[in-house]
C-alpha atoms as a PDB file:
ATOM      1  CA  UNK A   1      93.898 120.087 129.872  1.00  0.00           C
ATOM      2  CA  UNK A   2      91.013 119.419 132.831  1.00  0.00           C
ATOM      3  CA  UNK A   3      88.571 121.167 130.695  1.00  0.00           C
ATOM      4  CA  UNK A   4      89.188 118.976 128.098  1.00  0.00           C
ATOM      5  CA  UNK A   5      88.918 115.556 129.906  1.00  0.00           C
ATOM      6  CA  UNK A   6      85.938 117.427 131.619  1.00  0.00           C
ATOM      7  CA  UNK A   7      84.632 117.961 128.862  1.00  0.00           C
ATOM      8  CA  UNK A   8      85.341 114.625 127.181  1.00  0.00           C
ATOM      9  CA  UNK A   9      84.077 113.147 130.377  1.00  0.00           C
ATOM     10  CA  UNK A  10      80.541 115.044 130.048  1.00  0.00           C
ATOM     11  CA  UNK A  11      80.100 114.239 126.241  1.00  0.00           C
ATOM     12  CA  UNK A  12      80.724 110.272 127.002  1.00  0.00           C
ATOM     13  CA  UNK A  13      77.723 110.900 130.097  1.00  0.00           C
ATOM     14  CA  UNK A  14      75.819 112.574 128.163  1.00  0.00           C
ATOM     15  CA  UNK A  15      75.994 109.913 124.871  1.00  0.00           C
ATOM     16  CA  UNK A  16      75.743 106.914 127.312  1.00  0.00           C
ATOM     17  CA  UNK A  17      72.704 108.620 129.455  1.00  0.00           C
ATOM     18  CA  UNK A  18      70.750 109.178 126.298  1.00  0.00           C
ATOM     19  CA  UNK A  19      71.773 105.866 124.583  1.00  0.00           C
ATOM     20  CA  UNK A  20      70.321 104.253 128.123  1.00  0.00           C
ATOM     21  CA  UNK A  21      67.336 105.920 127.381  1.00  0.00           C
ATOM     22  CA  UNK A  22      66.809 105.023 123.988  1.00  0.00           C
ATOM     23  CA  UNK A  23      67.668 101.028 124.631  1.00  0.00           C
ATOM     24  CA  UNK A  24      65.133 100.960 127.621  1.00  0.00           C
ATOM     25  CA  UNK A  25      62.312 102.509 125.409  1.00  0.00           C
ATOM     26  CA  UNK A  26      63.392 100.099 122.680  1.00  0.00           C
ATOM     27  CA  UNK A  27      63.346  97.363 125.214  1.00  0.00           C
ATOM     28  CA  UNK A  28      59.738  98.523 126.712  1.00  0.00           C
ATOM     29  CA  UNK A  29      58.528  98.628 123.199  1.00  0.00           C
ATOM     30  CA  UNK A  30      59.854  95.131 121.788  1.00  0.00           C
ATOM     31  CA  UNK A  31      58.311  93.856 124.936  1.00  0.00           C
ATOM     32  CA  UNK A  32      54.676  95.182 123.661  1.00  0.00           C
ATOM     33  CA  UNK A  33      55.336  93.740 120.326  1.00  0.00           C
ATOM     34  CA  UNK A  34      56.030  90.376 121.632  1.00  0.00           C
ATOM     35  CA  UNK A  35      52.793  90.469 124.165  1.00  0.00           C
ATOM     36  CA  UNK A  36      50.462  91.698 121.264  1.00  0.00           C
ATOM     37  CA  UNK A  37      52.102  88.660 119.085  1.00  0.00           C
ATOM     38  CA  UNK A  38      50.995  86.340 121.839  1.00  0.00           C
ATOM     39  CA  UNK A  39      47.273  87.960 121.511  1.00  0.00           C
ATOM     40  CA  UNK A  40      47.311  87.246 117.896  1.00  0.00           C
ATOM     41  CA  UNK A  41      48.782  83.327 118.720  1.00  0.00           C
ATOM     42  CA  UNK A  42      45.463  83.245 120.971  1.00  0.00           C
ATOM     43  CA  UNK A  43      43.219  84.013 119.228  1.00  0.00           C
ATOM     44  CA  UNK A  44      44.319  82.116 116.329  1.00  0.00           C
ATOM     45  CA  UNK A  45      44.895  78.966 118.540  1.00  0.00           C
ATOM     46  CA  UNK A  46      40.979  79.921 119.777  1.00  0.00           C
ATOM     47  CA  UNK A  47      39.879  79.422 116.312  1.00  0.00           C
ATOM     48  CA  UNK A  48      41.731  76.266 115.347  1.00  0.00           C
ATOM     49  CA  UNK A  49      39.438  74.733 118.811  1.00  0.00           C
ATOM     50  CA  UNK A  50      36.350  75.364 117.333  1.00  0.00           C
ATOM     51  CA  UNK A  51      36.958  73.856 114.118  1.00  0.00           C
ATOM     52  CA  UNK A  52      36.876  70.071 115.014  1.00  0.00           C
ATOM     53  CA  UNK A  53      33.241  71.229 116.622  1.00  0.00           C
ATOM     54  CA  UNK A  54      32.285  72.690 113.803  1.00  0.00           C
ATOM     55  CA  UNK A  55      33.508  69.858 111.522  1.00  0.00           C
ATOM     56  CA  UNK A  56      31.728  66.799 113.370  1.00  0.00           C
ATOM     57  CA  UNK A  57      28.797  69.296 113.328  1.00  0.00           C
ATOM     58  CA  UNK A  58      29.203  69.437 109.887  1.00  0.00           C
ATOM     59  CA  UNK A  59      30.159  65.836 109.280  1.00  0.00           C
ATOM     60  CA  UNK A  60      27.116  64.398 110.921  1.00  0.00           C
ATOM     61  CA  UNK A  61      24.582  66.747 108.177  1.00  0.00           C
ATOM     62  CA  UNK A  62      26.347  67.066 105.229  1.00  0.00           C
ATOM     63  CA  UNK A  63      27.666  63.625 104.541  1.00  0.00           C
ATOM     64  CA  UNK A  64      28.419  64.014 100.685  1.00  0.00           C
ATOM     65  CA  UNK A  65      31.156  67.067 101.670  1.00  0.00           C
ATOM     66  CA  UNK A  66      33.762  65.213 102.407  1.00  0.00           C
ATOM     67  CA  UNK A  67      36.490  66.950 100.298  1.00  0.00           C
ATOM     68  CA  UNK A  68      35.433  70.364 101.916  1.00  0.00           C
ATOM     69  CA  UNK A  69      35.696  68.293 105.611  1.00  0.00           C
ATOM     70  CA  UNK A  70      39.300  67.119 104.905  1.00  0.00           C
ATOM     71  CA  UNK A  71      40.109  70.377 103.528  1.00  0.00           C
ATOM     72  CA  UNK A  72      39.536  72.257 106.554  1.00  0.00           C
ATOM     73  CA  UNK A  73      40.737  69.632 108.824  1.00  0.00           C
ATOM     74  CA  UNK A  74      44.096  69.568 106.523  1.00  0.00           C
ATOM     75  CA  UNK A  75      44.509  73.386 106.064  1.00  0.00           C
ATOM     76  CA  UNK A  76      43.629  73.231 110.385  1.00  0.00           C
ATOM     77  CA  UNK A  77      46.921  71.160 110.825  1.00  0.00           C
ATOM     78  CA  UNK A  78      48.759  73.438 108.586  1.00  0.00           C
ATOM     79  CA  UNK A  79      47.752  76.318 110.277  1.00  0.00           C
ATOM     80  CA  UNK A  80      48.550  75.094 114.107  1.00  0.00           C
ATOM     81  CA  UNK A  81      52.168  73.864 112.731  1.00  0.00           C
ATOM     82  CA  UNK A  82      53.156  76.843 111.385  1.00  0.00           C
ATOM     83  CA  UNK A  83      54.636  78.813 114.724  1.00  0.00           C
ATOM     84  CA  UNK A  84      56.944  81.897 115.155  1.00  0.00           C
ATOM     85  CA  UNK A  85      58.381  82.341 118.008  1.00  0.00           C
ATOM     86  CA  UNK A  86      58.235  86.107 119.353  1.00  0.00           C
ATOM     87  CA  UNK A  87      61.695  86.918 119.183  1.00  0.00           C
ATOM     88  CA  UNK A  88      61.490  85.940 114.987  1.00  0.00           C
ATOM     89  CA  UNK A  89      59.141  88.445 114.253  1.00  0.00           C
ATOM     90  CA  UNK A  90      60.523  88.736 110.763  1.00  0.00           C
ATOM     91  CA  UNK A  91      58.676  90.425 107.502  1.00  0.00           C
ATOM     92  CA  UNK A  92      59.466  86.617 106.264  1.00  0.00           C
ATOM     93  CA  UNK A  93      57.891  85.026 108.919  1.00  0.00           C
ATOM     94  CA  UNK A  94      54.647  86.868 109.339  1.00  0.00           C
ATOM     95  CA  UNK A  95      53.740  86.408 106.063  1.00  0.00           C
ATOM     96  CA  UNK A  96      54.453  82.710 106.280  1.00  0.00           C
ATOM     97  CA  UNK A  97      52.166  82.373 109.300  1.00  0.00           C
ATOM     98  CA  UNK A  98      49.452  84.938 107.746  1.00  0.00           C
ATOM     99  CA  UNK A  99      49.614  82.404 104.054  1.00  0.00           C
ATOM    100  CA  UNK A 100      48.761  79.436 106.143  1.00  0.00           C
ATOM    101  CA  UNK A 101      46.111  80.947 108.646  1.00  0.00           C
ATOM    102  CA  UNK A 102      45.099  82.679 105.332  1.00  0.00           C
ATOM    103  CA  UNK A 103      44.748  78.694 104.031  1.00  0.00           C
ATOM    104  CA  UNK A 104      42.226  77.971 107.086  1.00  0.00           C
ATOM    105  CA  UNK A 105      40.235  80.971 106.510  1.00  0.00           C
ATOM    106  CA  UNK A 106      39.657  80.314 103.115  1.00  0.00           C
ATOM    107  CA  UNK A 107      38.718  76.570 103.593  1.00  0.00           C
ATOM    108  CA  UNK A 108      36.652  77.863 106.532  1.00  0.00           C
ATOM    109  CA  UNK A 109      34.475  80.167 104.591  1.00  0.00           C
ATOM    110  CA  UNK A 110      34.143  77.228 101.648  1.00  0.00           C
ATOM    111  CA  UNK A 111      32.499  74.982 104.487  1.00  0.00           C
ATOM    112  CA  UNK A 112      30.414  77.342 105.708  1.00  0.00           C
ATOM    113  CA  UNK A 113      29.064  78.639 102.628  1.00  0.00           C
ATOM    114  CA  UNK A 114      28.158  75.227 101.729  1.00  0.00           C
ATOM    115  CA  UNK A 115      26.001  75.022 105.299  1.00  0.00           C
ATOM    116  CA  UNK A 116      23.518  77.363 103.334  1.00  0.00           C
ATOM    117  CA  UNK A 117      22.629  73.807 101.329  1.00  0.00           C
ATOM    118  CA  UNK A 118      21.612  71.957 104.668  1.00  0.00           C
ATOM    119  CA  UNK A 119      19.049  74.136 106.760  1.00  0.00           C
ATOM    120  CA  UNK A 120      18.598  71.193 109.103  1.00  0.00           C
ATOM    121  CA  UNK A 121      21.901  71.789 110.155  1.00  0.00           C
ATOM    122  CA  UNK A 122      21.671  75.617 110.237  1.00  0.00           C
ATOM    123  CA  UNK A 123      18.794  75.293 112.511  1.00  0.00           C
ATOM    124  CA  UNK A 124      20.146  73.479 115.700  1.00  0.00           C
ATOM    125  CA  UNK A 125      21.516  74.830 118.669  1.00  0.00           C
ATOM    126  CA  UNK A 126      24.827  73.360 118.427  1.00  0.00           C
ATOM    127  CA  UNK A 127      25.998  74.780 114.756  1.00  0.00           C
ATOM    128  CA  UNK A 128      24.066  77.978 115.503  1.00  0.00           C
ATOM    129  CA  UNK A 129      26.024  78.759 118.957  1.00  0.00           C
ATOM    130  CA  UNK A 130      29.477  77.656 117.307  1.00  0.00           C
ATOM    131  CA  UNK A 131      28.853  80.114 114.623  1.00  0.00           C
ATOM    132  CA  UNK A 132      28.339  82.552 117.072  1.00  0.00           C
ATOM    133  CA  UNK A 133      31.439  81.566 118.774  1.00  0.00           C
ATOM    134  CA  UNK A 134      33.645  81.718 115.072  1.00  0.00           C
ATOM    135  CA  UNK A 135      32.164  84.963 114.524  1.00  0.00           C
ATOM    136  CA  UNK A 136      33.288  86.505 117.909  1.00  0.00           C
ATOM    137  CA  UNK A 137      36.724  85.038 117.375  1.00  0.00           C
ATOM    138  CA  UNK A 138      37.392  86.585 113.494  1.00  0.00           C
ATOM    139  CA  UNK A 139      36.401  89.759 115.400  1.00  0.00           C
ATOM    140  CA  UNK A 140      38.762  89.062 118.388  1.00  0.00           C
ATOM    141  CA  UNK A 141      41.346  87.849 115.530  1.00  0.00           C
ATOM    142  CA  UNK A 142      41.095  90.900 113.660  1.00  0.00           C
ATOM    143  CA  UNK A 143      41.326  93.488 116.791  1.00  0.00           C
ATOM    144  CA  UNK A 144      44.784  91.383 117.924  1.00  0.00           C
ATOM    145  CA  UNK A 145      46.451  91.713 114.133  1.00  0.00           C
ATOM    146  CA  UNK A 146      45.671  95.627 114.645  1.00  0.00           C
ATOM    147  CA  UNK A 147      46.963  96.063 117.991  1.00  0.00           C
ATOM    148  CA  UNK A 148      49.775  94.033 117.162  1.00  0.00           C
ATOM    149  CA  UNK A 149      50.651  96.167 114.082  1.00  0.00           C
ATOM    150  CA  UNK A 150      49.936  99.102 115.837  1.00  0.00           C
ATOM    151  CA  UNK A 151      52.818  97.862 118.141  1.00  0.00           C
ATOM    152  CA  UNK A 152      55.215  97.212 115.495  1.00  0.00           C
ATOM    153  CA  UNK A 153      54.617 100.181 113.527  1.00  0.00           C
ATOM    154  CA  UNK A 154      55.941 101.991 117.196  1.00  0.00           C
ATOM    155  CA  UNK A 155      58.502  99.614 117.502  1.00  0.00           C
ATOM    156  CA  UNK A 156      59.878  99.975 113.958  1.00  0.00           C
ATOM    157  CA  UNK A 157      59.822 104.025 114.092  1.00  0.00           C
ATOM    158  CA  UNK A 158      61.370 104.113 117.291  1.00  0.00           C
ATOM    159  CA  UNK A 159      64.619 101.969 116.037  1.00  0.00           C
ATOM    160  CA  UNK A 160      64.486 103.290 112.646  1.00  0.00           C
ATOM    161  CA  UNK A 161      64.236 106.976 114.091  1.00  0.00           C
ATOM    162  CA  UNK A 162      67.885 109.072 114.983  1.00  0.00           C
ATOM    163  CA  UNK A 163      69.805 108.856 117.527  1.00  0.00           C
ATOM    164  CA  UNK A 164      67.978 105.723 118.582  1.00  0.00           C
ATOM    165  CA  UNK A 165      69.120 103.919 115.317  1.00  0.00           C
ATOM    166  CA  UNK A 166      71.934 103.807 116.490  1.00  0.00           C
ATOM    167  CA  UNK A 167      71.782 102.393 119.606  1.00  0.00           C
ATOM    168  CA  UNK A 168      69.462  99.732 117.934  1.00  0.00           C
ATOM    169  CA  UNK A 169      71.860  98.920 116.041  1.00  0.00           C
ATOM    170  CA  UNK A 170      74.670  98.534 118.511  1.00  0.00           C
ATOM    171  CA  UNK A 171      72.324  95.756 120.722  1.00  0.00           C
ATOM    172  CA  UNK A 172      70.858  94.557 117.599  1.00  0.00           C
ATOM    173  CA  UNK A 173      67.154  95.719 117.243  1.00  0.00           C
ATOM    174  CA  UNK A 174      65.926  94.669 114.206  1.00  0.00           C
ATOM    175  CA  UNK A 175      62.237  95.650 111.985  1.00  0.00           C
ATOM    176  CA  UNK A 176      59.546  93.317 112.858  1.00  0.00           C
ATOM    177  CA  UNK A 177      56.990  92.533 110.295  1.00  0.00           C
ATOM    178  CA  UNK A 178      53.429  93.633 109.737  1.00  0.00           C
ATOM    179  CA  UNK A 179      50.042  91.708 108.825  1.00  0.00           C
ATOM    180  CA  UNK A 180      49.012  93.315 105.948  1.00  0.00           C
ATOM    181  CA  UNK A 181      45.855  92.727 103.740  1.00  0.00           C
ATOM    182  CA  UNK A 182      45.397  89.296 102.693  1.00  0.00           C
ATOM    183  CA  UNK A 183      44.723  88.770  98.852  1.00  0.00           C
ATOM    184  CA  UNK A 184      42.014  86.692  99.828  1.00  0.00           C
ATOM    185  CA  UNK A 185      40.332  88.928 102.423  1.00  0.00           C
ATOM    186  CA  UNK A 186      37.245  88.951 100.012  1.00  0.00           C
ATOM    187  CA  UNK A 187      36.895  85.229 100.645  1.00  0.00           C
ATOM    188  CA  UNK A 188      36.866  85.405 104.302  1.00  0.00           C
ATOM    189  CA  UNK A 189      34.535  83.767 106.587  1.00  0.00           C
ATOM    190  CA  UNK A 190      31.292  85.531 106.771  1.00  0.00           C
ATOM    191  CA  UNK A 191      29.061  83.779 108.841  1.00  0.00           C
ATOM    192  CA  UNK A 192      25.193  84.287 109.168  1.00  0.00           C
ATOM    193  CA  UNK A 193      22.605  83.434 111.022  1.00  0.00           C
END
């Protein structure tokens, strides 16, 4: 009879040591997910900055653009409403937020193609250094969307692999969502000098 309760005893240690494990290393990696999603917020936010630079740059050159000027500033306020909060990291939500930042991109690369019509403007200082500055953040934008799916992609293996499964889904770890290739990646900013 004691080697049975011992041994009853040892199993429920043993389960309850290994489930610790798992929910700490769960824990450590939702924790990485949710700093990488800041990154991403960032860098976005960075973007959304320059733009009403880059507009009254615009605005000041290219007076008969109007539509293309209200377009970014429009798709801009979109963009900075749409927030998720870290801990609604959902497949749902990322797209959401990647369709409207999508929306800015798009409307970006429209008002900076039509730049190439105004080389007055192309040549001063001020439009030249805030390209510069737009081009650094896409970059900065694009390394934060990888390390933050690189994250997830740990994150979702980890809960979705056994015995950890199970533990996530005692304490209620659930898939977080990836940026994936945008339709309109063709049409995204490319700025030149």
């Amino acid at each position: 009879m004691k080697r049975l309760i011992f041994g009853i005893l040892a199993a429920v240690i043993a389960v309850s040591t290994l489930s610790s494990c798992g929910y700490n290393s769960m824990v450590k990696l939702d924790e990485n997910v949710k700093s990488k999603w800041g990154t991403v917020q960032t860098q976005y936010q960075r973007r959304a900055d320059l733009i009403p630079n880059l507009v009254a740059t615009v605005k000041g050159a290219a007076k008969f653009e109007q539509g293309t000027l209200t377009a970014v500033t429009e798709a801009r306020a979109k963009a900075t409403q749409m927030t998720v909060k870290a801990d609604e990291l959902t497949p749902e939500n990322i797209q959401k937020y990647q369709a409207a930042q999508g929306q800015l991109s798009q409307a970006l690369g429209k008002l900076l193609s039509i730049t190439e019509n105004y080389p007055e403007l192309r040549a001063t200082q001020q439009f030249s250094d805030l390209s510069a500055q737009l081009e650094s953040t896409e970059n900065r934008i694009t390394v934060a969307r990888k390390d933050f799916n690189d994250a997830v992609q740990q994150y979702n293996g980890k809960i979705r692999s056994f015995p950890t499964n199970l533990t996530a889904g005692m304490f209620g770890f659930k898939a977080k969502g990836y940026f994936e290739a945008d339709a309109t990646a063709k049409d995204a900013p490319k700025v030149e000098f």
